[in-house]
C-alpha atoms as a PDB file:
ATOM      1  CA  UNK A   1     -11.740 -15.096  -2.644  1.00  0.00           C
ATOM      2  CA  UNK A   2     -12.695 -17.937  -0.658  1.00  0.00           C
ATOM      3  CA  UNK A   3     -11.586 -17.990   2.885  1.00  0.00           C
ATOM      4  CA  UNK A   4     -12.149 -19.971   6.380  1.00  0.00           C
ATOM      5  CA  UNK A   5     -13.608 -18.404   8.989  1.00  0.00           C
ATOM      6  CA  UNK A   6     -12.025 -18.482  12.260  1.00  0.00           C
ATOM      7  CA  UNK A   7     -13.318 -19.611  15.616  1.00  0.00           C
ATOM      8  CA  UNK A   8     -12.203 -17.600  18.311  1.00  0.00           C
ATOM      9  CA  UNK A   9     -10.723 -19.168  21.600  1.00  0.00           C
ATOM     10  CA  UNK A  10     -11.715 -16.336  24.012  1.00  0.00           C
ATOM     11  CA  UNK A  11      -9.622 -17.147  26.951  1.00  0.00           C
ATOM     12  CA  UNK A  12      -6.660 -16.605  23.986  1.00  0.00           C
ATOM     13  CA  UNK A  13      -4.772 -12.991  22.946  1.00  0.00           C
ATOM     14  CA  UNK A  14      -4.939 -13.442  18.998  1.00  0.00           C
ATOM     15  CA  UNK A  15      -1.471 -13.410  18.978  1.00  0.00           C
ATOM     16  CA  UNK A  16      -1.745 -16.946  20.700  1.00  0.00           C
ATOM     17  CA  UNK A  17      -5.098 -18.077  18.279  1.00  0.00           C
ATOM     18  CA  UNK A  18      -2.515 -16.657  14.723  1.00  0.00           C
ATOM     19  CA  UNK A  19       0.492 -18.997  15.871  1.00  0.00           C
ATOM     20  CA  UNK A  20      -1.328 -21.826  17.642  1.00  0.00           C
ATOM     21  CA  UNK A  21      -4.070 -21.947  14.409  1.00  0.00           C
ATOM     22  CA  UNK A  22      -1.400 -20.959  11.680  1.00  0.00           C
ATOM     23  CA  UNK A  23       2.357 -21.067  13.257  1.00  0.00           C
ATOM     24  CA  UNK A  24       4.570 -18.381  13.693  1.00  0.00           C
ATOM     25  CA  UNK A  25       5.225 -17.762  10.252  1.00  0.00           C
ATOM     26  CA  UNK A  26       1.729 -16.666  10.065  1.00  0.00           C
ATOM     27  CA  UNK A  27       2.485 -14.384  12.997  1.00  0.00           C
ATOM     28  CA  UNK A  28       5.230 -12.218  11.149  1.00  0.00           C
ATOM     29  CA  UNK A  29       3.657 -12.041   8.322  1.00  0.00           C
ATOM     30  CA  UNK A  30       1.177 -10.547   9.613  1.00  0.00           C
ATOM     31  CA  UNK A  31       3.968  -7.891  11.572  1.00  0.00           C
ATOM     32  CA  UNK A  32       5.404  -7.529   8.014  1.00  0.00           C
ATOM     33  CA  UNK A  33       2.120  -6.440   7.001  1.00  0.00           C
ATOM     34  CA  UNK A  34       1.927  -4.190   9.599  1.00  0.00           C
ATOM     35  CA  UNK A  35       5.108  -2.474  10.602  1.00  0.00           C
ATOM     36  CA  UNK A  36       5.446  -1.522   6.571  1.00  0.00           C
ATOM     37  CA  UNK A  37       2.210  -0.079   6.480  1.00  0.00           C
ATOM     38  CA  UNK A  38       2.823   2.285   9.609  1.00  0.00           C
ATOM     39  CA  UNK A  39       6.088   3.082   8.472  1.00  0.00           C
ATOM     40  CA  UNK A  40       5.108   4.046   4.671  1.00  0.00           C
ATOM     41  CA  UNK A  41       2.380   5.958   5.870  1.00  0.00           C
ATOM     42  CA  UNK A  42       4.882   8.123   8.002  1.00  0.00           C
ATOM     43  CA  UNK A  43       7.078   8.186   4.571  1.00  0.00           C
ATOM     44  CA  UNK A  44       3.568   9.631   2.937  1.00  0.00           C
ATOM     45  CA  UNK A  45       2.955  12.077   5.618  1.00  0.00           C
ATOM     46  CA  UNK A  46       6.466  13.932   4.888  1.00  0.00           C
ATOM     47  CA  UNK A  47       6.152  13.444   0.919  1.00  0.00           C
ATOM     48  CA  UNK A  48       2.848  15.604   1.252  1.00  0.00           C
ATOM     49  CA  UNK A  49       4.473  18.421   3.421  1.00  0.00           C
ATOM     50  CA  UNK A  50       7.088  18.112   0.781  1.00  0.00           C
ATOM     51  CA  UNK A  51       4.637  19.432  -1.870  1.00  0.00           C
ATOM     52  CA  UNK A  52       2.564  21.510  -0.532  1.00  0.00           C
ATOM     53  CA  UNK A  53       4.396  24.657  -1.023  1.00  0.00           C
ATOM     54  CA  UNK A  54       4.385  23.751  -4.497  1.00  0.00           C
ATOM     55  CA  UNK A  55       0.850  23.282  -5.027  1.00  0.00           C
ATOM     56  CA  UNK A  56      -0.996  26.525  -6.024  1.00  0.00           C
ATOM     57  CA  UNK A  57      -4.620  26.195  -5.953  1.00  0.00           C
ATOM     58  CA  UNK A  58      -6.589  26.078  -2.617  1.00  0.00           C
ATOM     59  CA  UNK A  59      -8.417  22.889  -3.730  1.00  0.00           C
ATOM     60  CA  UNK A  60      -4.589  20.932  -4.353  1.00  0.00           C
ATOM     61  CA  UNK A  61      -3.546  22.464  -1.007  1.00  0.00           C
ATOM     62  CA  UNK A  62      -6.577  21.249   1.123  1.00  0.00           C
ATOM     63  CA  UNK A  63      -5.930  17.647  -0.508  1.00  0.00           C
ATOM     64  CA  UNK A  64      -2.743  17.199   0.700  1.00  0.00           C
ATOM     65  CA  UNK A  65      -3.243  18.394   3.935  1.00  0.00           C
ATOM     66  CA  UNK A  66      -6.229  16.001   4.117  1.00  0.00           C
ATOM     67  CA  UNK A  67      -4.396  13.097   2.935  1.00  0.00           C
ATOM     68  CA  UNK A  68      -1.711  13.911   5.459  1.00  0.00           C
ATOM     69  CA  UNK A  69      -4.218  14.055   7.899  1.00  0.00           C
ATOM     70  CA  UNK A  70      -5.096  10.583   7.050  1.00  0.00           C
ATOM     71  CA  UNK A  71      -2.508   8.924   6.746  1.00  0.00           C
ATOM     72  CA  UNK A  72      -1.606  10.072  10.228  1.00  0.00           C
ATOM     73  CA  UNK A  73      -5.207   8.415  11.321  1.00  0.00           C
ATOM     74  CA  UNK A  74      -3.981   5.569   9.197  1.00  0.00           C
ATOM     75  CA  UNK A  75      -0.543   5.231  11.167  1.00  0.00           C
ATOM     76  CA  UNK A  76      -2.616   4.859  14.202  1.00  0.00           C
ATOM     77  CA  UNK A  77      -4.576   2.619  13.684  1.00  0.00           C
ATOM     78  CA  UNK A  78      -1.805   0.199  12.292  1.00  0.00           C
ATOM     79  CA  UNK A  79      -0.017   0.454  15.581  1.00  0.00           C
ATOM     80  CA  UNK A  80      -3.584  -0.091  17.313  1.00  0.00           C
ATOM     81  CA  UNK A  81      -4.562  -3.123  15.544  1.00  0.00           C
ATOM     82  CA  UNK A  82      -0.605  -4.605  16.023  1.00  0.00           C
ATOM     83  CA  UNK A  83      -2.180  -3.739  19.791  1.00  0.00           C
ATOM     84  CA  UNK A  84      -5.346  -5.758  19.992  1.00  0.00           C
ATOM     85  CA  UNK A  85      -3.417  -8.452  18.915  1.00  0.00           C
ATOM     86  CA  UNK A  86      -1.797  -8.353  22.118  1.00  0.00           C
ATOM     87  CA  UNK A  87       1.711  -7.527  21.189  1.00  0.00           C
ATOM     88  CA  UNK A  88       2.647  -4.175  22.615  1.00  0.00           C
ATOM     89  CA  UNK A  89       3.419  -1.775  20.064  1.00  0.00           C
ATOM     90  CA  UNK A  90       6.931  -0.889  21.459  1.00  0.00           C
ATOM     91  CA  UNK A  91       8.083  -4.099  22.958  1.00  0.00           C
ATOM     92  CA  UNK A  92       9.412  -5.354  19.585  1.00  0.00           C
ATOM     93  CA  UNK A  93      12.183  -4.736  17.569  1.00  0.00           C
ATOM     94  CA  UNK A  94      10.765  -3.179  14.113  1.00  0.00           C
ATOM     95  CA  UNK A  95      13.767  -3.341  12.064  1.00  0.00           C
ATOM     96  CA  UNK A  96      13.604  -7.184  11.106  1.00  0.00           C
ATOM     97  CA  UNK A  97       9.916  -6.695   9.490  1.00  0.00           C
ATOM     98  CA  UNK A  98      10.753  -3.846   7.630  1.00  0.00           C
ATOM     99  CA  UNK A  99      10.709  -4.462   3.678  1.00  0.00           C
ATOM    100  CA  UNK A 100      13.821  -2.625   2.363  1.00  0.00           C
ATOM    101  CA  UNK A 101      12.337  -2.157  -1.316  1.00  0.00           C
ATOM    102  CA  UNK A 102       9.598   0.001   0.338  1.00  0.00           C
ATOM    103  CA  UNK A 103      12.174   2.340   1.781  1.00  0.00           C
ATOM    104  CA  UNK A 104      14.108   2.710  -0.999  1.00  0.00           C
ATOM    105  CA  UNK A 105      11.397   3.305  -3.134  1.00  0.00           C
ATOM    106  CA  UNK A 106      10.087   6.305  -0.746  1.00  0.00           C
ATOM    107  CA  UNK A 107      13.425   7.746  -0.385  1.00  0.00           C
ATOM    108  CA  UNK A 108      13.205   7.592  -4.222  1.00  0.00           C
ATOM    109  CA  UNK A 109       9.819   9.655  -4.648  1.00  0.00           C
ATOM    110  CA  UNK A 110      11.253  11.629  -1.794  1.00  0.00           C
ATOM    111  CA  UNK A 111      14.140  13.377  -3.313  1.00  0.00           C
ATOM    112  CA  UNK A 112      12.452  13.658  -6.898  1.00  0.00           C
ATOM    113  CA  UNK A 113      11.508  16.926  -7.950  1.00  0.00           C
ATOM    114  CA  UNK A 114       9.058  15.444 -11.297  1.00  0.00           C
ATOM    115  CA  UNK A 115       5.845  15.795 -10.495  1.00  0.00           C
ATOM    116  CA  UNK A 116       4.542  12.988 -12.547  1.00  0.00           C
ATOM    117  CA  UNK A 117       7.107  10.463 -11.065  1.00  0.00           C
ATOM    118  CA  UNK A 118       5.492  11.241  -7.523  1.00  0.00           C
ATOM    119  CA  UNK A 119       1.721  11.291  -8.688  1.00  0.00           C
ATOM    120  CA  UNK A 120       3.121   7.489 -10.649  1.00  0.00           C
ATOM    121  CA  UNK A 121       4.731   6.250  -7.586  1.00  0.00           C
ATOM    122  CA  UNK A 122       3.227   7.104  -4.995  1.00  0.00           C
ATOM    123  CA  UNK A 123      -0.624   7.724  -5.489  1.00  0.00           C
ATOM    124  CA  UNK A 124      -1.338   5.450  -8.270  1.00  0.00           C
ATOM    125  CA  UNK A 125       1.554   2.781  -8.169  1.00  0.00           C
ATOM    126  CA  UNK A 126       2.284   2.590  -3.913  1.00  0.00           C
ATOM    127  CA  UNK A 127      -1.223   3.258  -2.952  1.00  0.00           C
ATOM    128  CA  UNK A 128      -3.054   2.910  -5.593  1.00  0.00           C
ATOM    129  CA  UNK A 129      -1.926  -0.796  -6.924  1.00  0.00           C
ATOM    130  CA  UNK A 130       0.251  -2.310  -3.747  1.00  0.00           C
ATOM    131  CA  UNK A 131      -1.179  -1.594  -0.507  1.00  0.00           C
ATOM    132  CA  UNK A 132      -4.720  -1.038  -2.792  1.00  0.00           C
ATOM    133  CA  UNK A 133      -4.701  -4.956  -3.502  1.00  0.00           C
ATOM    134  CA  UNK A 134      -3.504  -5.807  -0.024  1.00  0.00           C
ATOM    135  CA  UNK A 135      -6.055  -3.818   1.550  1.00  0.00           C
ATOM    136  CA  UNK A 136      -8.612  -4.861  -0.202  1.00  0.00           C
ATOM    137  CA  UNK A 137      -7.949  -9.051  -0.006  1.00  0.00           C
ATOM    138  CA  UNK A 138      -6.897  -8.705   3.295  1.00  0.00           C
ATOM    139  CA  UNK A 139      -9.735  -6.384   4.871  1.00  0.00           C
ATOM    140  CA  UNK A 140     -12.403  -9.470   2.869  1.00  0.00           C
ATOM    141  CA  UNK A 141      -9.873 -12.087   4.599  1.00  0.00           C
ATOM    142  CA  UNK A 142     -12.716 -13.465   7.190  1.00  0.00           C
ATOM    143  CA  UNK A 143     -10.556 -13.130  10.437  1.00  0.00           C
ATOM    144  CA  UNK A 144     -10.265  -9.928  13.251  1.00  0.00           C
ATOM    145  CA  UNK A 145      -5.969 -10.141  12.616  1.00  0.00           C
ATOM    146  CA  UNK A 146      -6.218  -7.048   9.966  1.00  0.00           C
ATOM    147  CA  UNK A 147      -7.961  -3.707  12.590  1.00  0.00           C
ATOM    148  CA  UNK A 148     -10.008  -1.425   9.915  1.00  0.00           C
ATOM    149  CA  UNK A 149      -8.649  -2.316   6.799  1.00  0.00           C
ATOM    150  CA  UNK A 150     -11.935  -1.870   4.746  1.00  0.00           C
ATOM    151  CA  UNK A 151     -11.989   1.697   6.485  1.00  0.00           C
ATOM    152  CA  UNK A 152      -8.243   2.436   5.555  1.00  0.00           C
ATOM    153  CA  UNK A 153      -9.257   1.511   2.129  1.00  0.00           C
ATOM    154  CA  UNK A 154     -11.736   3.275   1.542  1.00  0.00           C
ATOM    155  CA  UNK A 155     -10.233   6.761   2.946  1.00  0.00           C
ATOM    156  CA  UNK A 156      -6.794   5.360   0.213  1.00  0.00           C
ATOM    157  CA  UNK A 157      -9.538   5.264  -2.831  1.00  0.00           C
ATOM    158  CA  UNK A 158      -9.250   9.078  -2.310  1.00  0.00           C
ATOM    159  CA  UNK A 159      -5.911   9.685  -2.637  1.00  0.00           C
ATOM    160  CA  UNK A 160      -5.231   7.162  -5.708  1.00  0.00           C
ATOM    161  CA  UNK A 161      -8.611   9.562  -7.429  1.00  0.00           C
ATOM    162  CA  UNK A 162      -6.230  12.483  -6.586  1.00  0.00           C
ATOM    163  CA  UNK A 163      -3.224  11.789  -8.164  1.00  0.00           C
ATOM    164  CA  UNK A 164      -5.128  10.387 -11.380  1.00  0.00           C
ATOM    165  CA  UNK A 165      -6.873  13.420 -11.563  1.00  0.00           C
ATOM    166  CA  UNK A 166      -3.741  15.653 -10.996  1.00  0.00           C
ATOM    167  CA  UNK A 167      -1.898  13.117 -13.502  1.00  0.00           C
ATOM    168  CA  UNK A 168      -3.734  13.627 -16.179  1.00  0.00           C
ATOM    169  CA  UNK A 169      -3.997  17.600 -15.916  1.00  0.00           C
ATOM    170  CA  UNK A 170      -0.304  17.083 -15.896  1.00  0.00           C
ATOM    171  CA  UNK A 171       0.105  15.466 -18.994  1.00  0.00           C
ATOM    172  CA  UNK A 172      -2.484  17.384 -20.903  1.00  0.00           C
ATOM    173  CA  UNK A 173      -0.818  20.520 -20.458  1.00  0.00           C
ATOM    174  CA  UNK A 174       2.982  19.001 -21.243  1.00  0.00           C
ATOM    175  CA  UNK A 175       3.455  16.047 -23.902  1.00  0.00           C
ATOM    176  CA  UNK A 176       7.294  16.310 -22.277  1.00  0.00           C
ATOM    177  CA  UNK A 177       5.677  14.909 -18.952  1.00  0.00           C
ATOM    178  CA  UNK A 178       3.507  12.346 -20.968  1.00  0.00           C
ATOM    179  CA  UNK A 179       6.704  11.117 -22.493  1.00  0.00           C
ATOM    180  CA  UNK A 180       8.721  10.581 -18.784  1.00  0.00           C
ATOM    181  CA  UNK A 181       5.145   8.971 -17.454  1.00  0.00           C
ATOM    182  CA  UNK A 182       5.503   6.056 -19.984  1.00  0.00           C
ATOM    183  CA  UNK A 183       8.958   5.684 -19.025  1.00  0.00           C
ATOM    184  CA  UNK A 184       8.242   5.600 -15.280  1.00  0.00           C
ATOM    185  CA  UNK A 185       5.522   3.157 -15.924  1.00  0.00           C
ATOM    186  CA  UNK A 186       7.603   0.961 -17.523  1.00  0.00           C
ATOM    187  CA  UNK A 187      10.039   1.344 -14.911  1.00  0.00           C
ATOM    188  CA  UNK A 188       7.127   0.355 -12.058  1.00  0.00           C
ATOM    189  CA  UNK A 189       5.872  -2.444 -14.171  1.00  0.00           C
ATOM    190  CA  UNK A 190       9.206  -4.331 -14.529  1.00  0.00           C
ATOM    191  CA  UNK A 191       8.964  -3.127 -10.759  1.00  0.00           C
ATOM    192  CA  UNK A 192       6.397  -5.326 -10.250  1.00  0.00           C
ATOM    193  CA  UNK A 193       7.199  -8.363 -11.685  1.00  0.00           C
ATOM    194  CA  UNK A 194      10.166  -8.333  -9.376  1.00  0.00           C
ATOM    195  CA  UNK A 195       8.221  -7.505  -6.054  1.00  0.00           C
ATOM    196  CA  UNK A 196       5.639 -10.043  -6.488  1.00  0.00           C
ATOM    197  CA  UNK A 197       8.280 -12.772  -8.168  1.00  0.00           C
ATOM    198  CA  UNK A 198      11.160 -12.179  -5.891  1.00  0.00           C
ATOM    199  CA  UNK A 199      11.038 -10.734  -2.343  1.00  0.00           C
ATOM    200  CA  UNK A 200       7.195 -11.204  -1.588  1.00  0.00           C
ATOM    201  CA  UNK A 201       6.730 -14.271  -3.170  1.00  0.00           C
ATOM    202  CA  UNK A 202       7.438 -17.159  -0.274  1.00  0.00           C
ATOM    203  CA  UNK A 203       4.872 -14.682   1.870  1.00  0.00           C
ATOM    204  CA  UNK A 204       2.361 -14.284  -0.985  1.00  0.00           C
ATOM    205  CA  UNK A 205       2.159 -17.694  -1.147  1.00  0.00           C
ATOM    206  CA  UNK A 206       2.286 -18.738   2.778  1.00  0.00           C
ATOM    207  CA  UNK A 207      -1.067 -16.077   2.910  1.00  0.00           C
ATOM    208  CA  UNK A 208      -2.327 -17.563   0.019  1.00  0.00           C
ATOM    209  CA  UNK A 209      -2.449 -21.145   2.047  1.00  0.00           C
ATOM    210  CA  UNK A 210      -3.638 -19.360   5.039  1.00  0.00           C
ATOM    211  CA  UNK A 211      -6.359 -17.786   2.980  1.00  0.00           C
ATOM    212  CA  UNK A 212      -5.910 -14.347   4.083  1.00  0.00           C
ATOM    213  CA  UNK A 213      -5.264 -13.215   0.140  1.00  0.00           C
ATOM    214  CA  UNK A 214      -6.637 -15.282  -3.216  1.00  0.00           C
ATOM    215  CA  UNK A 215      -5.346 -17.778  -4.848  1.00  0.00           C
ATOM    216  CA  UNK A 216      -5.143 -15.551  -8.074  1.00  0.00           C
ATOM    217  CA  UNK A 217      -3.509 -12.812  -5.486  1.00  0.00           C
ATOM    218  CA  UNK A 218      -0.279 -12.049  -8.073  1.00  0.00           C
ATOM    219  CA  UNK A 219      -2.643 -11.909 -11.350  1.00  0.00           C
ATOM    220  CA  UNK A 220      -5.290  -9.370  -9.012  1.00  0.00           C
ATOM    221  CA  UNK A 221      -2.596  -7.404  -8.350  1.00  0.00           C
ATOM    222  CA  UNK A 222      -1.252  -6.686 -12.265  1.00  0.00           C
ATOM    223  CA  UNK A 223      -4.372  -6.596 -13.268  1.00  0.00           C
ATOM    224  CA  UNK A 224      -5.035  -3.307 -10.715  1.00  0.00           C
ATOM    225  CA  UNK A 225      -2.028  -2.183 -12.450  1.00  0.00           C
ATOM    226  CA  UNK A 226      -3.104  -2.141 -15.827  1.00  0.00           C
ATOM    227  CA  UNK A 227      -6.202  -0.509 -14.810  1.00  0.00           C
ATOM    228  CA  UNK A 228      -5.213   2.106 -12.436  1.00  0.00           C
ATOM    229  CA  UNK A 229      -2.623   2.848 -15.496  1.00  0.00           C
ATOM    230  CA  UNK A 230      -4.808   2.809 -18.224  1.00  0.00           C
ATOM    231  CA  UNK A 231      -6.789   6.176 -16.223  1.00  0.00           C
ATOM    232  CA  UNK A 232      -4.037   8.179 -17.202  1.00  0.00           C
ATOM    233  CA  UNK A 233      -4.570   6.888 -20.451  1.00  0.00           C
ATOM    234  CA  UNK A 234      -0.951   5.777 -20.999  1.00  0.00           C
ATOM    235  CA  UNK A 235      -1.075   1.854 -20.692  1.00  0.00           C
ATOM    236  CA  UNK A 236      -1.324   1.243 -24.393  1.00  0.00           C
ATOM    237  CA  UNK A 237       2.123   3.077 -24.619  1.00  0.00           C
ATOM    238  CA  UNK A 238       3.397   0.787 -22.308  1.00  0.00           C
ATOM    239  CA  UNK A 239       2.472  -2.501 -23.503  1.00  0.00           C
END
């Protein structure tokens, strides 16, 4: 990824440098980015209490409690970095920034009782391919706008190694759950194609310009879905 590196003004909040240096479509973009990443994480946080009572071995248990535990760390330090930014994390009104597929696709996991759908959607699909790609490009970006992303990444690596692992002691013990994976990796792939095609796209390519993500952003990003897919060994179904 190439990107520019910025020259800080010091006398200047970096909310001032972002929309003097990049206009204020730069500046809520980078609120977007943000406010849905604080507000999924919460989402996370009350899928894994969810679960827990369902998970029977210690070694699940402690996991989700950990990755709770996280994501609540996470949380905070999304409303920190919207902080050293110098916009106040409670002197704006959320509700514009928030991405209603992300919601909707939550509440979706949320009221699902297949176990496979969750590990799909949330740990390898949500995580492990959408906010995965974003972290990474954006945390590599070259400017102080996005506050421990490389940390926030690393700590998500171990949730997306959980759910592969669960996944695929899933669907070795039940070829019926094997059979409704392929379906609901079909269903995120066509997913996908309309996230990155449709709704993101005028922002994928304004960051693109920017240079806080690649040029070759889109093509990263299905490309981390074919592989994260293929470690539950069910990508050459899909295709």
């Amino acid at each position: 990824m190439t990107a520019t590196t910025v020259e800080r003004d010091p006398s200047m909040t970096l909310k001032q440098e972002i929309i003097e240096k990049y206009g204020r479509n730069a500046w809520d973009l980078i609120l977007t980015v943000y406010v849905n990443f604080y507000y999924s994480e919460l989402d996370i946080i009350d899928l894994c209490a969810r679960w827990l009572p369902r998970r029977k071995g210690l070694r699940e248990k402690n996991f989700l409690i950990r990755h709770a535990a996280d994501e609540v760390v996470h949380a905070r330090l999304f409303r920190e970095g919207v902080e050293m930014l110098g916009q106040p994390w409670h002197d704006f009104d959320h509700e514009p920034y928030k991405i209603d597929d992300i919601g909707d696709r939550f509440a979706k996991l949320f009221y699902s009782d297949d176990e496979i759908e969750v590990l799909i959607g949330l740990n390898l699909y949500a995580e492990g391919v959408l906010a995965m790609e974003e972290l990474v490009q954006l945390a590599r970006s070259n400017t102080p706008y996005f506050h421990q992303f490389e940390r926030i990444e690393r700590e998500e690596r171990r949730h997306v190694a959980f759910g592969i692992t669960v996944a695929n002691q899933v669907l070795d013990s039940n070829p019926e759950a094997r059979k409704r994976a392929v379906d609901h990796c079909k269903w995120y792939r066509e997913h996908l194609d309309g996230y990155l095609d449709g709704q993101l796209k005028e922002s994928i390519q304004f960051a693109m310009d920017a240079g806080f993500v690649s040029a070759d952003y889109i093509d990263r990003t299905r490309a981390r879905f074919d592989d994260v897919m293929s470690k539950i060994g069910i990508m050459e179904v899909v295709a």
